[in-house]
Protein backbone atom coordinates (compact mmCIF):
# COMPACT_ATOMS: atom_id res chain seq x y z
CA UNK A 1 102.76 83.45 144.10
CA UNK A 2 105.85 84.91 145.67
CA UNK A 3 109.18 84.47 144.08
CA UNK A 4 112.13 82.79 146.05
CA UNK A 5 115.60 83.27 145.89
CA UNK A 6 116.42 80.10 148.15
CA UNK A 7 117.67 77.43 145.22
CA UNK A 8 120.14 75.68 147.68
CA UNK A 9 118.86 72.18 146.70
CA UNK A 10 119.12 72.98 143.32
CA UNK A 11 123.05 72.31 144.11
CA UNK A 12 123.99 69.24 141.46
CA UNK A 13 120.82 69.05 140.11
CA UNK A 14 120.85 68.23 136.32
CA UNK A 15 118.92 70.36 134.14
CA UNK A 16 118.11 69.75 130.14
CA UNK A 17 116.65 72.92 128.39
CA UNK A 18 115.77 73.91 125.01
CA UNK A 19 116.31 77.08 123.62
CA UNK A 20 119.07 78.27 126.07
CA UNK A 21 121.40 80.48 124.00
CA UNK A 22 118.90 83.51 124.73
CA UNK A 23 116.02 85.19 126.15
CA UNK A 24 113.84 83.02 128.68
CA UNK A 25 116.48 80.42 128.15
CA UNK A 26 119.30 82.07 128.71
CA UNK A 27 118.56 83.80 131.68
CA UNK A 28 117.02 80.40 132.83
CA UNK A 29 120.34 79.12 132.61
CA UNK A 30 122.02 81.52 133.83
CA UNK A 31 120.03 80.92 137.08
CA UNK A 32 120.33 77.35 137.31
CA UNK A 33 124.45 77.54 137.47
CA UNK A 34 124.52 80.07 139.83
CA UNK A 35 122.32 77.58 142.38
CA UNK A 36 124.86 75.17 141.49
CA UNK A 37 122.33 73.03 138.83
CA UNK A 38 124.15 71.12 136.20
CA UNK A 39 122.61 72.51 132.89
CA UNK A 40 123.09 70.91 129.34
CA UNK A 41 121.02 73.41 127.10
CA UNK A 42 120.15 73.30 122.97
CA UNK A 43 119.58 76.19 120.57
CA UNK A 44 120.37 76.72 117.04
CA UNK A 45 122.02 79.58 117.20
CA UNK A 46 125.70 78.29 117.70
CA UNK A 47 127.73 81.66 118.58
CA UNK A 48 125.16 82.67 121.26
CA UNK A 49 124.83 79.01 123.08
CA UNK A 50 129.17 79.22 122.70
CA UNK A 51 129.26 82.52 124.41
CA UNK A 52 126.43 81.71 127.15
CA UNK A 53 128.95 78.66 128.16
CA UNK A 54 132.48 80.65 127.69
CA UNK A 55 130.60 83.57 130.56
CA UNK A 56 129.99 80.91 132.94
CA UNK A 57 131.98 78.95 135.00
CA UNK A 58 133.49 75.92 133.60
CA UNK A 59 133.08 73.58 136.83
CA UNK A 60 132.27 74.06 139.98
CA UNK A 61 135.50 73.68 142.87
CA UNK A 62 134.67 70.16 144.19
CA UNK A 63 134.08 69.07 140.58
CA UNK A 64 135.53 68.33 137.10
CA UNK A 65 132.57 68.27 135.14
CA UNK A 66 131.08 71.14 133.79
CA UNK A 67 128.59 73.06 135.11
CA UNK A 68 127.10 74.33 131.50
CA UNK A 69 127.23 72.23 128.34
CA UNK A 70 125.42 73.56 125.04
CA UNK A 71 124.24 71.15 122.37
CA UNK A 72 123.45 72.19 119.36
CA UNK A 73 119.41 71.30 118.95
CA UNK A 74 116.87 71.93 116.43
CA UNK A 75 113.91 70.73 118.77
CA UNK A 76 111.78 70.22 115.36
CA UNK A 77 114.02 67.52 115.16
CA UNK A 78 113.69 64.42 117.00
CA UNK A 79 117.07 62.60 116.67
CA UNK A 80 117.93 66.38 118.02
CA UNK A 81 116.33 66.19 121.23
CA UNK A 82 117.34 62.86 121.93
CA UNK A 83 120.97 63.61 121.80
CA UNK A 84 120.65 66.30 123.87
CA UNK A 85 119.30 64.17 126.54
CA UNK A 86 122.08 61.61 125.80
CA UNK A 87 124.60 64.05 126.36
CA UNK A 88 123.29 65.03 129.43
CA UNK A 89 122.79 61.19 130.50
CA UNK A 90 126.78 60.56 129.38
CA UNK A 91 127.91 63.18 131.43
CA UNK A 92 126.20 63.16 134.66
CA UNK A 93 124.30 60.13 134.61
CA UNK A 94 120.71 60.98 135.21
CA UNK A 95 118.42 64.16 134.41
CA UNK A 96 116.48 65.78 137.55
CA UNK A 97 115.22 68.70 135.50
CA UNK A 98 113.57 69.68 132.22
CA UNK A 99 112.68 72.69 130.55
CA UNK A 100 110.95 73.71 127.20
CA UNK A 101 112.03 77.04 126.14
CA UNK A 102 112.67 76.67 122.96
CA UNK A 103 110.04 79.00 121.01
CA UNK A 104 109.53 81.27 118.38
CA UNK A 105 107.59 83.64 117.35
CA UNK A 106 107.09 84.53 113.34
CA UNK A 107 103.97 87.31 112.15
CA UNK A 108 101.96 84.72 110.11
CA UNK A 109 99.20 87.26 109.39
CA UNK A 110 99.30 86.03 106.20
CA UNK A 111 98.29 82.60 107.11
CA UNK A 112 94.36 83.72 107.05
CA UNK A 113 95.00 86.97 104.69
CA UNK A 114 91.54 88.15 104.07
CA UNK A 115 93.30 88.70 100.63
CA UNK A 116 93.25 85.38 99.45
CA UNK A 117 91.31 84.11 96.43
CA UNK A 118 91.11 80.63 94.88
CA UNK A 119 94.03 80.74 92.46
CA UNK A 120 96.25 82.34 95.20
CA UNK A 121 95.55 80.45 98.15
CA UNK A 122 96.76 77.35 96.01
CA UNK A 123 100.13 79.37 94.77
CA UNK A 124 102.71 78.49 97.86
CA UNK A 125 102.05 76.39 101.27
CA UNK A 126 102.44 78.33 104.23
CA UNK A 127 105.34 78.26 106.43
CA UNK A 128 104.15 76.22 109.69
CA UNK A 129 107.73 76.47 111.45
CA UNK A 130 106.27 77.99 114.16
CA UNK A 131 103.56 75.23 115.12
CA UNK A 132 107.14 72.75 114.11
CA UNK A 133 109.17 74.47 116.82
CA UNK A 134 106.53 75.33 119.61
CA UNK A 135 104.80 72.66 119.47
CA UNK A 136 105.28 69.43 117.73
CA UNK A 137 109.41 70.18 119.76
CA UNK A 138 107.76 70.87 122.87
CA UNK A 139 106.32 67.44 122.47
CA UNK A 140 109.18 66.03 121.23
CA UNK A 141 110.92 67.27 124.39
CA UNK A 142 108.54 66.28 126.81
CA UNK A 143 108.31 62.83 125.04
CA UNK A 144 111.71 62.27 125.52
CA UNK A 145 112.50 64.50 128.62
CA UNK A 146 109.75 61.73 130.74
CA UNK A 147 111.79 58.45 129.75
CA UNK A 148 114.96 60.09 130.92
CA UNK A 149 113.57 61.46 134.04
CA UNK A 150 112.71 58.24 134.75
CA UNK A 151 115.69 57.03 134.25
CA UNK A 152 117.92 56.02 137.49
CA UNK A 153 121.14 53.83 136.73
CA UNK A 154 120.25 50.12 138.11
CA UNK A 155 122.68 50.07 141.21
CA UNK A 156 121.75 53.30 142.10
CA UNK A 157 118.31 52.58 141.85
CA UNK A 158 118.68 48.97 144.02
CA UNK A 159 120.62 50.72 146.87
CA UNK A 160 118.05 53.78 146.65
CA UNK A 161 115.04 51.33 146.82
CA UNK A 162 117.05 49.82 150.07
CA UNK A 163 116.88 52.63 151.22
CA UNK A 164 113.78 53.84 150.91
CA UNK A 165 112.44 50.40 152.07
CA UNK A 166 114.74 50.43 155.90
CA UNK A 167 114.54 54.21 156.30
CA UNK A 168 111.11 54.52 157.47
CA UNK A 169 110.50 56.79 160.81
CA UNK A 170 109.01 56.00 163.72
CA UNK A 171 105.72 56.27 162.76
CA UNK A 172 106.31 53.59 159.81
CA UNK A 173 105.83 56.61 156.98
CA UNK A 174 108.20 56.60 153.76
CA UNK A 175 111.23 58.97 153.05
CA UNK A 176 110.39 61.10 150.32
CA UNK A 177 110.40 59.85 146.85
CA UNK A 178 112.74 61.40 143.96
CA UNK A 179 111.37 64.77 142.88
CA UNK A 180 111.69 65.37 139.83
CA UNK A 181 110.42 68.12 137.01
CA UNK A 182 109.02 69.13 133.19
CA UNK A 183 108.12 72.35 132.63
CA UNK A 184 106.66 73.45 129.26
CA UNK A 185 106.20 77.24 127.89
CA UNK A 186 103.29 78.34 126.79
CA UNK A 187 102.11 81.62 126.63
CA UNK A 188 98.87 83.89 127.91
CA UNK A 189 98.77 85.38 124.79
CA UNK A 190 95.81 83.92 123.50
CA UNK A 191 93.96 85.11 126.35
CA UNK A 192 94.07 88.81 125.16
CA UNK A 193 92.12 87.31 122.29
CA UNK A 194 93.79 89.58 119.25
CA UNK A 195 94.14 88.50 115.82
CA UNK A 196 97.95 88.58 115.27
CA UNK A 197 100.26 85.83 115.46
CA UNK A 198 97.78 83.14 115.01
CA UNK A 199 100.31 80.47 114.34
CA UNK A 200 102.46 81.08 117.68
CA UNK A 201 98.48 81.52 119.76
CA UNK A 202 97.68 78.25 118.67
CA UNK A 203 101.14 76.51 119.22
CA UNK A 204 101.42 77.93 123.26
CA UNK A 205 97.41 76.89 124.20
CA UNK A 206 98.60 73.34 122.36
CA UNK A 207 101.53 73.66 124.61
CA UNK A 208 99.06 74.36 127.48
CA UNK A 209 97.06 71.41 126.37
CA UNK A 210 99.71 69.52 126.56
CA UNK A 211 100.25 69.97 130.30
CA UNK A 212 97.24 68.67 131.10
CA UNK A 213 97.16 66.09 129.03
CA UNK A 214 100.39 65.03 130.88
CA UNK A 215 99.66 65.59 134.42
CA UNK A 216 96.75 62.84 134.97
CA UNK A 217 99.94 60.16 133.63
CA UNK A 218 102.56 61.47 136.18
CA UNK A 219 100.38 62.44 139.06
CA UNK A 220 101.22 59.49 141.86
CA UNK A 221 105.07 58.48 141.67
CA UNK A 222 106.18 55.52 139.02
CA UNK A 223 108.70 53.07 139.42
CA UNK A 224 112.73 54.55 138.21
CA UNK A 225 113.47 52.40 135.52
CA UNK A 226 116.85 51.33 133.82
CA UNK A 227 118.81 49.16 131.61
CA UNK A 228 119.36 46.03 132.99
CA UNK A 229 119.85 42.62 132.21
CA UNK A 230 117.51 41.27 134.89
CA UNK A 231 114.35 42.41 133.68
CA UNK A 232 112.55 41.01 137.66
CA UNK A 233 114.61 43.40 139.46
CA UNK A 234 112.42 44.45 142.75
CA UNK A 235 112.07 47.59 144.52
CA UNK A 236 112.66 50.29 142.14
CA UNK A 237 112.82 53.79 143.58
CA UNK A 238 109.94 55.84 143.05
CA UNK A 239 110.04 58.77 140.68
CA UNK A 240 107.50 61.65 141.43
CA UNK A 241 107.36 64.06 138.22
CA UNK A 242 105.95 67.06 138.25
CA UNK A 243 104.56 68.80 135.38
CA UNK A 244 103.84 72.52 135.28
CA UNK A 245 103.37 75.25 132.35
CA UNK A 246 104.73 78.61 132.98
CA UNK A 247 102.48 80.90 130.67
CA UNK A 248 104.29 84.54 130.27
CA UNK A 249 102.67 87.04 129.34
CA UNK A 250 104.96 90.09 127.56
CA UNK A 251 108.46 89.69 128.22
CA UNK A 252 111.13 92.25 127.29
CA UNK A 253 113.16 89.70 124.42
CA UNK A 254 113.91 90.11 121.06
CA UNK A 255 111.06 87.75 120.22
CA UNK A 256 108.89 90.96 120.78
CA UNK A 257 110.83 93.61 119.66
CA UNK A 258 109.22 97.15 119.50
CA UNK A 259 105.88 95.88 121.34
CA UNK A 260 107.96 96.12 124.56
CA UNK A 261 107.63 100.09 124.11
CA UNK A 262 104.44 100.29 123.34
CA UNK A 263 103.55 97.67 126.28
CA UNK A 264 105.35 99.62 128.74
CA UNK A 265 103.60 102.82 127.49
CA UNK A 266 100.55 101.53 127.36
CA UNK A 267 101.00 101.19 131.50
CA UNK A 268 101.16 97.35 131.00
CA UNK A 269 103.48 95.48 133.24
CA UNK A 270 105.66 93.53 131.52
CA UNK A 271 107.94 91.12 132.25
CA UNK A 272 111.79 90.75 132.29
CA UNK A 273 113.57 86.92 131.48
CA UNK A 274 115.23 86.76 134.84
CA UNK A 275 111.67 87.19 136.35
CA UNK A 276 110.27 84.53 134.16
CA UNK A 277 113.71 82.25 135.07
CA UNK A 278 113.02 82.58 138.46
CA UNK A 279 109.06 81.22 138.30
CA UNK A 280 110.83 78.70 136.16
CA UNK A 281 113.20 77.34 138.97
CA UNK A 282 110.77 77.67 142.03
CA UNK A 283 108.82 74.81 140.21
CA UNK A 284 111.98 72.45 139.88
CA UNK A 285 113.03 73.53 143.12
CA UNK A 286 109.98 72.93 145.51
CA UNK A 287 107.48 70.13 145.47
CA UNK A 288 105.42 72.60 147.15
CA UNK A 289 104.39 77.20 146.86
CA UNK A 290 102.11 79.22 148.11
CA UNK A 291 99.56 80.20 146.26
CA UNK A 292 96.89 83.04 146.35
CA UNK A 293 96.13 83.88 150.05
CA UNK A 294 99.24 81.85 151.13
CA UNK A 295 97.95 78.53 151.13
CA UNK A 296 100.65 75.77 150.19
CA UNK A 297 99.74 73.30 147.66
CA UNK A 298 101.76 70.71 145.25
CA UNK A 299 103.63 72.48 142.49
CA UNK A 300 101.80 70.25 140.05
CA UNK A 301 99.36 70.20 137.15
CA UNK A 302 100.08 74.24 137.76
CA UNK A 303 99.96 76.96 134.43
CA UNK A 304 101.53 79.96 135.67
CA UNK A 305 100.67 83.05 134.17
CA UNK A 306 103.35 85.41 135.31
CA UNK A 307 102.50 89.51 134.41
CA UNK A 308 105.08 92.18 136.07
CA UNK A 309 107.00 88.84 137.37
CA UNK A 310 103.95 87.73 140.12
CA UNK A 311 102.51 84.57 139.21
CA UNK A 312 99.02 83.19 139.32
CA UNK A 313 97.64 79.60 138.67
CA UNK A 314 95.54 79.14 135.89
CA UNK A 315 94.35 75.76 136.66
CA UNK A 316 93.48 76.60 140.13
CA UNK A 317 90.55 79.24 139.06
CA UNK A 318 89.20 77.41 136.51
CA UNK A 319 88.69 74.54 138.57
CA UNK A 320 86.88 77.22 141.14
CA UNK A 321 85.28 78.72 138.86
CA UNK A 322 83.75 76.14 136.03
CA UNK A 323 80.47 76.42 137.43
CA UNK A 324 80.71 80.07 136.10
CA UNK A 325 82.31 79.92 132.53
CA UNK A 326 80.71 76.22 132.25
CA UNK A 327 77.30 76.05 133.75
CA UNK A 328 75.91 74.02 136.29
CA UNK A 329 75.48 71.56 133.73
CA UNK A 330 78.44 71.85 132.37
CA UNK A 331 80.47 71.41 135.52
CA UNK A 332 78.09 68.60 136.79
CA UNK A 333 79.30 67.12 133.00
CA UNK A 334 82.54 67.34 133.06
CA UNK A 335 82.94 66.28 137.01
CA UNK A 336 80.87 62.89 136.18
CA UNK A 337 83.38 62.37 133.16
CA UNK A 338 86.23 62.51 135.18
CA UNK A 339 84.53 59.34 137.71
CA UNK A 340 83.83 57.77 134.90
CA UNK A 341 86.56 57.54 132.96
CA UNK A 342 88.31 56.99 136.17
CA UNK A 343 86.31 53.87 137.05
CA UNK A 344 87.07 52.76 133.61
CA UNK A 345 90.74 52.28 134.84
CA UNK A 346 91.93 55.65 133.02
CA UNK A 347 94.18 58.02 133.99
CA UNK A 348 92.43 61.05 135.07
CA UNK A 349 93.32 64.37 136.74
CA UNK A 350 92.11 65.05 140.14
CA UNK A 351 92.63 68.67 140.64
């Protein structure tokens, strides 16, 4: 997938985003206000987040409010991510954009020590902050982050839904519905299929997991909805969300440290933030990329794994492929399952 650098209607878009004050995050942000996005960003670690907002611009020329707010967020928290979104909602009103960044990344090889006995597995629980912030916040977030993209203030919704209703062109066919995004982090670590880090493996394919999980819910546009009195309002605008996983794989962070060297040195490409920011805002920007062999499709359902700052979809060759890592059987299986449960009234992903 080729990279863009053309984020003009990214120009007072509002963005939420976890773990902004560095890394991925910040150089996600960091992007996003230069295109003119709105971003209201969480971290825990207060002086960074303070600094990332003091080395931006405070507000953009034809505007008084800010163009960067940081929040401080503990995504492991769920009160946390909640009133980052309600900050973002009291200052600009709606939320176009959302982004899961917030991760970490802790050893844990002694989580399955090969040391352990019976009297010392028993001595001290293990430390699961890792699965806390990767993935039970990333599901936090997206929890939260779908109710508020959904959101659209009632008038603005009713005169929207006018619109959309006496705009139609010649030929009878809809404007476009509102585009909106969640992206979610995982990781293409656990692809490489080593032993270390097994806490922060299992945490990004949960986050991948997620994703899909997701996608079959979101995948025609909803109705906007709002806080109203009159619960029979008619003709809500329609909300398409689009949810995407970006899955690095080694980026040069201090999440890494040394293993950037030895990466690089190894004749690995690696990856810097800015590239990873950038995959990161062609999904919130465009409803549509080119994939493989220049062919557009939707810029939905997507997991990006993004080596040396090119990106591939995931999704897209296993689908191709399932016969292959599958079976016949397997992918006759699995393709029944999906009518099935679809005829059953479920919500089911169509590839």
């Amino acid at each position: 997938m080729s990279i863009s650098t053309d984020f003009a209607n990214l120009k007072d878009k509002v963005v939420v985003l976890t773990g902004g004050a560095s890394g991925i995050g910040a150089s996600t942000v960091r992007l996003f206000s230069i295109h003119g996005a709105h971003v209201v960003f969480g971290d825990l670690a207060l002086e960074a987040g303070s600094a990332l907002v003091a080395s931006l611009s405070p507000a953009s020329p034809e505007s008084t409010l800010p163009k960067v707010t940081f929040v401080p967020t503990d995504t492991a928290i769920y009160a946390d991510v909640v009133r980052l979104f309600k900050t973002a909602l009291a200052l600009h009103g709606h939320v176009d954009h959302a982004v899961a960044c917030a991760g970490v990344l802790t050893p844990g090889a002694d989580f399955f020590a090969l040391d352990q006995n019976v009297e010392s597995v028993e001595l001290k629980e293990p430390d699961t902050s890792t699965l806390d912030v990767n993935l039970k916040g990333s599901m936090y977030f997206a929890r939260v982050a779908l109710v508020y993209l959904r959101h659209v203030p009632a008038q603005d919704s009713l005169e929207a839904a006018k619109e959309q209703r006496d705009s139609k062109d010649e030929r009878g066919i809809e404007r476009e519905k509102l585009d909106k995004s969640l992206t979610l982090i995982a990781s293409d670590m656990p692809f490489i299929g080593v032993a270390q880090a097994p806490l922060y493996q299992i945490s990004k394919m949960g986050v991948l997991e997620l994703m899909r999980v997701l996608r079959p819910l979101f995948q025609s546009p909803l109705s906007g909805h709002f806080l109203s009195p009159d619960e029979e309002v008619e003709g809500r605008q329609k909300v398409q969300i689009r949810v995407n996983a970006v899955c690095p794989s080694a980026t040069v962070t201090p999440m890494i440290g040394g293993l950037s060297e030895a990466w690089q040195a190894a004749g690995l490409h690696i990856n810097t933030p800015e590239m990873i920011g950038q995959v990161i805002l062609r999904l919130a920007a465009f409803s549509e990329i080119a994939t493989d062999g220049g062919i557009k499709k939707k810029a939905y359902g997507m997991a990006l794994d993004v080596v040396g700052g090119e990106a591939w979809d995931i999704e897209e060759g296993l689908e191709r492929s399932m016969g292959t890592w599958l079976g016949e059987r397997g992918k006759e299986t699995v393709l029944g399952a999906r009518r099935l449960f679809k005829g059953m009234g479920e919500a089911v992903w169509d590839g």
